[in-house]
Protein backbone atom coordinates (compact mmCIF):
# COMPACT_ATOMS: atom_id res chain seq x y z
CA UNK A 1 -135.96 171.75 27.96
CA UNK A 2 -137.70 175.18 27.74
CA UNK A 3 -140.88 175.31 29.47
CA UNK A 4 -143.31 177.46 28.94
CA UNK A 5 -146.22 179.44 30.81
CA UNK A 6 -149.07 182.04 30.19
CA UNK A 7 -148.53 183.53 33.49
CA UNK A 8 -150.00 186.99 31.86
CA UNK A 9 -153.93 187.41 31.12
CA UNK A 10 -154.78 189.00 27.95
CA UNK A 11 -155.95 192.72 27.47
CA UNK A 12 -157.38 192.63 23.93
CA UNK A 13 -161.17 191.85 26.37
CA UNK A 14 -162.97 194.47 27.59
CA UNK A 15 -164.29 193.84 31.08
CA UNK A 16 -167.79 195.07 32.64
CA UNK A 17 -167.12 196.53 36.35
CA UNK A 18 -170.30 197.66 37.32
CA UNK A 19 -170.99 200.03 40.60
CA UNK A 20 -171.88 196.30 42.12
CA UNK A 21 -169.94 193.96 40.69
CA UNK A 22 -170.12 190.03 41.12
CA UNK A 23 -166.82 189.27 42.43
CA UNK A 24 -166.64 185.81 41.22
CA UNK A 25 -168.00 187.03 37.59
CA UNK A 26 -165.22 189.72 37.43
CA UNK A 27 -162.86 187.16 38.75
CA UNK A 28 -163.62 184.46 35.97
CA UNK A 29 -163.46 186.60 33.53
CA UNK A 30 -160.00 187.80 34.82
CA UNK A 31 -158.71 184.30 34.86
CA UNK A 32 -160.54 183.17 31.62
CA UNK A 33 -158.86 185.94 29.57
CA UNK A 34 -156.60 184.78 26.99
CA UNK A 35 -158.02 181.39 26.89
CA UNK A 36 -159.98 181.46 23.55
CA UNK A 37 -159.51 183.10 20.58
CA UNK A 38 -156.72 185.16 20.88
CA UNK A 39 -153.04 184.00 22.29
CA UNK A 40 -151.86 184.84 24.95
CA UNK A 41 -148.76 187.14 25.62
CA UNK A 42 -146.10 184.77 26.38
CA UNK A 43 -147.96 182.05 23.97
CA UNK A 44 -145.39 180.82 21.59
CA UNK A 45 -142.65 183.44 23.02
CA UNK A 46 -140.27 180.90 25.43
CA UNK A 47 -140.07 181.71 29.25
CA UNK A 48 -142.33 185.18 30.45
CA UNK A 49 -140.64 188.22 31.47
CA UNK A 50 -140.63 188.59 34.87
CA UNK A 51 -142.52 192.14 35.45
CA UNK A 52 -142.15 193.61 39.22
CA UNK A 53 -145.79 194.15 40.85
CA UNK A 54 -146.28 198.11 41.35
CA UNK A 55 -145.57 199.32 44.51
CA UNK A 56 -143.87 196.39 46.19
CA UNK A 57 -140.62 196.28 46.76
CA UNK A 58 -139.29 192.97 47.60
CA UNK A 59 -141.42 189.67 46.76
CA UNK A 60 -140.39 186.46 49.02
CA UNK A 61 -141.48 183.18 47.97
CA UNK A 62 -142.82 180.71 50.99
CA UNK A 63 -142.93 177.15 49.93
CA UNK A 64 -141.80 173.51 50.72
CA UNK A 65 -142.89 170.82 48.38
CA UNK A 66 -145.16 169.40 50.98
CA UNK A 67 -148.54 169.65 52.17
CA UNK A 68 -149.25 169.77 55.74
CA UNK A 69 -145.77 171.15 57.19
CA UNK A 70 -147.32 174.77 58.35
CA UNK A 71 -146.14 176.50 55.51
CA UNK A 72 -149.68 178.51 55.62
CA UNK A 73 -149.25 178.74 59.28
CA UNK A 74 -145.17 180.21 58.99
CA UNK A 75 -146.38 182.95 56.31
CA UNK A 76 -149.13 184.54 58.26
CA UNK A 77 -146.80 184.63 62.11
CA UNK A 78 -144.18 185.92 59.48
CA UNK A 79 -145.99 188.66 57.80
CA UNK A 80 -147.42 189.82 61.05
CA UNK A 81 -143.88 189.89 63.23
CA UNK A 82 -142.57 191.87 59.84
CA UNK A 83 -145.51 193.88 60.30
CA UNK A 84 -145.08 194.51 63.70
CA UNK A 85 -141.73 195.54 63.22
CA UNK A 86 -142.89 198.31 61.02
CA UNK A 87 -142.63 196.78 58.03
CA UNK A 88 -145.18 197.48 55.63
CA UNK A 89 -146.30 193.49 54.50
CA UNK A 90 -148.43 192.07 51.77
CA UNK A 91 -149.15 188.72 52.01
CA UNK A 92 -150.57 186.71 48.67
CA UNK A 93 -151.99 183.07 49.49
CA UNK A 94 -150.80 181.48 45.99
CA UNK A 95 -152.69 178.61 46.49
CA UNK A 96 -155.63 178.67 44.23
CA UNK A 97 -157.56 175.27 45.09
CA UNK A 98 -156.46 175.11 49.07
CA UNK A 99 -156.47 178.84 50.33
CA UNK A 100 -156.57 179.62 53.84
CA UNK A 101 -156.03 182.74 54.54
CA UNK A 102 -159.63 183.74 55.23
CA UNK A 103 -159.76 181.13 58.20
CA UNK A 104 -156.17 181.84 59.30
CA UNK A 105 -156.55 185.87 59.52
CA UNK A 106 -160.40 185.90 61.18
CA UNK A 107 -161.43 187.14 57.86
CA UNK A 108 -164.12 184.58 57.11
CA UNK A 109 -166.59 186.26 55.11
CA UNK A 110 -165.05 188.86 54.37
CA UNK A 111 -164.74 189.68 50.07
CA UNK A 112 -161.84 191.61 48.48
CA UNK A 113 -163.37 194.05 45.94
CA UNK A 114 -163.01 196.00 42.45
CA UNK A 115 -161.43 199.53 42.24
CA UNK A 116 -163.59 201.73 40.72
CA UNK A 117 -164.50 201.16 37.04
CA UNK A 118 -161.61 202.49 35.30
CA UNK A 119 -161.97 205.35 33.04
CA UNK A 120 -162.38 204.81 29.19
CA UNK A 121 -159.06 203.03 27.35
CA UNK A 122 -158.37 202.89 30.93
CA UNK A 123 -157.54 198.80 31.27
CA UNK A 124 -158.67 196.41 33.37
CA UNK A 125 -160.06 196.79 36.94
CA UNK A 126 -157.62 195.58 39.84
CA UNK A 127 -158.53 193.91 43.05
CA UNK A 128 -157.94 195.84 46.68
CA UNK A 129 -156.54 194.13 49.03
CA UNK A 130 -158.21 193.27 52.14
CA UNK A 131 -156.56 194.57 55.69
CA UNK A 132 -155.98 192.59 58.85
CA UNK A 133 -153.42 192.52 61.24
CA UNK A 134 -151.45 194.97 59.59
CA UNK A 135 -151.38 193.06 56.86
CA UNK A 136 -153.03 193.84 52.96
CA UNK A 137 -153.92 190.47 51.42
CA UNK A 138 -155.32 188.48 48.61
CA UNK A 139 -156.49 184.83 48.68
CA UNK A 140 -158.91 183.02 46.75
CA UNK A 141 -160.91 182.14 50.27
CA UNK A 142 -161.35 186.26 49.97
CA UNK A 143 -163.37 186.12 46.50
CA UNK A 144 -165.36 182.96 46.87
CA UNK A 145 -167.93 181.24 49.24
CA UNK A 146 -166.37 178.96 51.46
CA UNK A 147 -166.37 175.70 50.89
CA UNK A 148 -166.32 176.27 46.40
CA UNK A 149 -163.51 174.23 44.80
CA UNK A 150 -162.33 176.52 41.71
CA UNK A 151 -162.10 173.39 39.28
CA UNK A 152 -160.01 174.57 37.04
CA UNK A 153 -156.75 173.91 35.36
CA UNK A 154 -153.76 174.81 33.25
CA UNK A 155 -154.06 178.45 32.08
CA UNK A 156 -157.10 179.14 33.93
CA UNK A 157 -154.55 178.84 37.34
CA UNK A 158 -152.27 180.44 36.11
CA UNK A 159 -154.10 183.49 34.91
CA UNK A 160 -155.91 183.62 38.14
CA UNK A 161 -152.65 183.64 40.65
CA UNK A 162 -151.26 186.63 38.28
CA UNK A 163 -154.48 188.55 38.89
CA UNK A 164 -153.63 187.63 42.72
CA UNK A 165 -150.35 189.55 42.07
CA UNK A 166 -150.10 191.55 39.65
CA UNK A 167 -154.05 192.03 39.08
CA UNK A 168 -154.00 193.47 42.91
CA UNK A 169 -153.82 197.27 43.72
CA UNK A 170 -151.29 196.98 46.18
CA UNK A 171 -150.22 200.17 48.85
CA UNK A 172 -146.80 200.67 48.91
CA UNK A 173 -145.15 197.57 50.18
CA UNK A 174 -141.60 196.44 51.65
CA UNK A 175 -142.03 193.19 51.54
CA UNK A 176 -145.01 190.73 49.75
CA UNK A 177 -145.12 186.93 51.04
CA UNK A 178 -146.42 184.61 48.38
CA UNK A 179 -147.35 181.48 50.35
CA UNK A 180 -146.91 178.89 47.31
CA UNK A 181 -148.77 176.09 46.74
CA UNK A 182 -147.25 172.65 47.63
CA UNK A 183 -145.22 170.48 44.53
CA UNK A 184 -143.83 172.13 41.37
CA UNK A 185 -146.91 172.26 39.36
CA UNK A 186 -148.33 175.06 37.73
CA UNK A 187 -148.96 178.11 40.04
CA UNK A 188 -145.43 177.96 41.84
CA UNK A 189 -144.12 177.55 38.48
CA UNK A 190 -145.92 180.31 37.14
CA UNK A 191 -144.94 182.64 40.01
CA UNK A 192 -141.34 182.09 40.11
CA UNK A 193 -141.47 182.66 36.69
CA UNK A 194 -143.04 185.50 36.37
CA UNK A 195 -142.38 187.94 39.57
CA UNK A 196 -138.87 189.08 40.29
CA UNK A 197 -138.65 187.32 43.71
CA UNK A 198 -136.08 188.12 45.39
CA UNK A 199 -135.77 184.80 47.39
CA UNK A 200 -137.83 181.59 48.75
CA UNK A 201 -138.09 180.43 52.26
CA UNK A 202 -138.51 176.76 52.91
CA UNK A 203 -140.79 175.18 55.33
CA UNK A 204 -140.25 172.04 56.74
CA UNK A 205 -140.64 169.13 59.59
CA UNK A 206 -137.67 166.20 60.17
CA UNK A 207 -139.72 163.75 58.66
CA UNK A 208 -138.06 162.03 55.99
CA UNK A 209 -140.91 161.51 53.71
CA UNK A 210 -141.30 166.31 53.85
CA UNK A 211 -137.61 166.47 54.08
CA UNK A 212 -137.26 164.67 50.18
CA UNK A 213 -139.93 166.72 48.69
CA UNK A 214 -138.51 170.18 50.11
CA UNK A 215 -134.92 168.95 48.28
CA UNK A 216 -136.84 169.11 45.13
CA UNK A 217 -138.43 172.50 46.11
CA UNK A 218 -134.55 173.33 46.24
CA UNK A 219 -134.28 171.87 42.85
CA UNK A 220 -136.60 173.62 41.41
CA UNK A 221 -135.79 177.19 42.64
CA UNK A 222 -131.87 176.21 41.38
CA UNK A 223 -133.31 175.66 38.39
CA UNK A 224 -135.57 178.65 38.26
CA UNK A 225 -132.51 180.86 39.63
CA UNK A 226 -134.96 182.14 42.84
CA UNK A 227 -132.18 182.04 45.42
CA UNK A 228 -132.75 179.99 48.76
CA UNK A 229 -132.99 182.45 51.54
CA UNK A 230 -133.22 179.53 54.39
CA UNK A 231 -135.23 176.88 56.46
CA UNK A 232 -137.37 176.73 58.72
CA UNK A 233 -137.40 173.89 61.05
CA UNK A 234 -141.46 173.53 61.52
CA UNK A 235 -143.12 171.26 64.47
CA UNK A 236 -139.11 170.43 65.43
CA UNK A 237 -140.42 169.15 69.26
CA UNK A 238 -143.05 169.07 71.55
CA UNK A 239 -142.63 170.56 75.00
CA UNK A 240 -144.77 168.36 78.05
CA UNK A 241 -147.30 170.60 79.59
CA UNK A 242 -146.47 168.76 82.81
CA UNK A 243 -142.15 168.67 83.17
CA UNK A 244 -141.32 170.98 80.40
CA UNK A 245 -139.15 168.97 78.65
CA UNK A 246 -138.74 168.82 75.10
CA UNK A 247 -139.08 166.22 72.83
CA UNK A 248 -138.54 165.77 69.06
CA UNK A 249 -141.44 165.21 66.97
CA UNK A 250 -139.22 162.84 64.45
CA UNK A 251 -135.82 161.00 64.79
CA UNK A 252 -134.51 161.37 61.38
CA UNK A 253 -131.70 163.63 60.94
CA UNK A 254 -132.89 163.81 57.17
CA UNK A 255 -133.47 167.54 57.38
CA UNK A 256 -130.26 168.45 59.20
CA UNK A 257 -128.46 166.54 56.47
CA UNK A 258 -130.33 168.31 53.20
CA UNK A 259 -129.56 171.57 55.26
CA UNK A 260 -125.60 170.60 55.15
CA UNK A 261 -125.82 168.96 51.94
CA UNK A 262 -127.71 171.85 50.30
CA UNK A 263 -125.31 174.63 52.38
CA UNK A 264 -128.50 175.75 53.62
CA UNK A 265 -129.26 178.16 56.42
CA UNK A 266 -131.36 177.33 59.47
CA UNK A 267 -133.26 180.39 60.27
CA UNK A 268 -135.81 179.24 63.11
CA UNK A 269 -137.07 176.30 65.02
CA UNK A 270 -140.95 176.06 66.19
CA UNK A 271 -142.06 174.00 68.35
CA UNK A 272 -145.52 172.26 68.24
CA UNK A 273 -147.62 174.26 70.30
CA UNK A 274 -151.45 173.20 70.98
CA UNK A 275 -152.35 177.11 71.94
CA UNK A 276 -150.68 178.53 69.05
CA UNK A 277 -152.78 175.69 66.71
CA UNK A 278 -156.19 176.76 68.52
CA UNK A 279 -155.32 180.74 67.71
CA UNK A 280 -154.87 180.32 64.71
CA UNK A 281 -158.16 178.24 63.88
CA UNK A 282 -160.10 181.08 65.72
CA UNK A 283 -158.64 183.75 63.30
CA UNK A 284 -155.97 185.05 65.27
CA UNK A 285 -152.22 184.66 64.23
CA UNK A 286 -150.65 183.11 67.38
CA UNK A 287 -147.67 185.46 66.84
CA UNK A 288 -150.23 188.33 68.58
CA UNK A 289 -152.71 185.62 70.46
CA UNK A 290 -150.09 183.98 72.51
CA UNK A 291 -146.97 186.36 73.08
CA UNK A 292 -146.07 183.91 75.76
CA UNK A 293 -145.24 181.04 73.82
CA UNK A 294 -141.76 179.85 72.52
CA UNK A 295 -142.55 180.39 69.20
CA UNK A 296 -143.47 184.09 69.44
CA UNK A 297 -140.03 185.18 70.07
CA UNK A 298 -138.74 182.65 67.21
CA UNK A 299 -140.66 184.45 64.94
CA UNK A 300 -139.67 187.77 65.82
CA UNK A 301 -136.18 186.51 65.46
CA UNK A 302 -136.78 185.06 61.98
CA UNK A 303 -138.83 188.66 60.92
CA UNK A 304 -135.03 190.03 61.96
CA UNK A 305 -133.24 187.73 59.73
CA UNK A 306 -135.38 187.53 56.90
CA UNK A 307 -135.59 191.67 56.76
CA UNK A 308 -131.57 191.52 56.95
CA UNK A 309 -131.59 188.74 54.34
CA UNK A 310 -133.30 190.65 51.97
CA UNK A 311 -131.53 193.44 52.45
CA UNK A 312 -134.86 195.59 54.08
CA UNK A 313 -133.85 199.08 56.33
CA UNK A 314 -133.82 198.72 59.39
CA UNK A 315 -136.82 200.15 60.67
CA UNK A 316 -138.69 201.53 64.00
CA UNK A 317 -140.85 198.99 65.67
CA UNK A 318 -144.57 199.52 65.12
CA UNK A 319 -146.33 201.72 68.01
């Protein structure tokens, strides 16, 4: 069955960018385009070409099927280890009704803005990104006021998670992370159809109920042809404050058994950590908060493998 997107917004509008634009006008109208009217690009045409984003190099998808595994939590340490390393990391949050980058980076109130009004037959403004960490990033929690639920649907998603990609005036980039929305709706969809990612990273706990929802994450990117890069093992144990010993958060095996099944790397294991949870609800990733815990030097180990994965040069850690 061919499906079929509108991943692409329209350029037959013209769009007002004033000196002061409203962001969340500008943004509407970016998503909106295409909607009424007149088709848009890929209506009618089969499957969208994927287009690479300008100035980014490698795209790697972050997903897992399932709400509420850390997925959020794995692409910001990720992006910031990478950066640290000396990479030079964009990090998209794809998730258009549940971003949380804003609260996860300390950048809670801050708004990502227009490039200058483009010159005449010039095309649509872009977004900039918005710095932190080392990182350049776009998330809907940077264009509207906390707490708004976008209520929209369909082609109004779409369109608005290609102007979170594509629609973004990017620096030059090694690597972007697209954290991906959980399930196989529309956005992650949309995305995998219509960037040339180079690979997805799963993220996922032992419990059985996560573990049969990321095997149809691994469906879907078979299906898509977005190669697998790995897993990683999220909230695997819990370490007592008091004797140090470890314990597993779940008994099921179900995840070591997808990961043989599937032929599946295992690329990290993180432990459930209370400090790392409390940095990163105050704004600050817990890979650079808490360099002490277990799961600092697991991420630095997974920034290793992922740049080797993809095939990134080797480069001189960050001063």
């Amino acid at each position: 069955m061919a499906l079929h997107t509108r991943a692409g917004i329209s350029t037959s509008k013209s769009f007002s960018c004033p000196a002061r634009v409203s962001m969340i006008s500008l943004f509407r109208q970016l998503a909106t385009a295409g909607s009424s009217g007149t088709p848009g690009p890929n209506k009618g045409r089969g499957l969208p070409q994927k287009k690479p984003i300008p100035n980014v190099d490698k795209i790697l998808l972050v997903g897992s099927g399932k709400g509420g595994v850390g997925k959020s939590t794995v692409s910001v340490n990720l992006a910031v280890a990478m950066a640290t390393a000396g990479y030079r990391v964009g990090l998209a949050d794809a998730d258009i009704q549940g971003p949380s980058l804003a609260t996860l980076l300390g950048l809670r109130g801050r708004r990502m803005e227009a490039e200058a009004p483009p010159a005449a037959g010039g095309g649509r403004p872009r977004l900039l990104p918005v710095e932190a960490h080392g990182l350049h990033c776009s998330s809907m929690s940077l264009l509207i006021p906390e707490g708004r639920a976008p209520v929209w649907r369909g082609h109004m998603l779409t369109n608005a998670v290609s102007q979170l990609l594509s629609g973004v005036a990017w620096p030059r980039t090694d690597v972007l992370l697209v954290d991906l929305p959980p399930g196989s709706g529309d956005v992650p969809l949309s995305v995998a159809q219509s960037v040339p990612a180079a690979a997805c990273l799963l993220v996922a706990t032992a419990q059985r109920v996560a573990v049969a929802d990321v095997a149809r994450h691994v469906d879907m990117m078979a299906a898509l042809r977005v190669p697998v890069l790995g897993v990683v093992h999220n909230m695997a144990a819990f370490r007592c404050p008091a004797c140090s010993a470890r314990h597993p958060l779940f008994n099921s095996d179900a995840l070591g058994d997808l990961i043989r099944t599937a032929e599946l790397k295992l690329l990290a294991e993180l432990e459930l950590e209370p400090g790392d949870a409390q940095a990163l609800d105050d704004g600050r990733p817990s890979f650079l908060a808490c360099p002490k815990s277990p799961n600092t030097a697991e991420f630095a180990s997974l920034a290793a493998s992922v740049a080797r994965l993809l095939q990134l040069p080797p480069q001189p850690a960050a001063v």
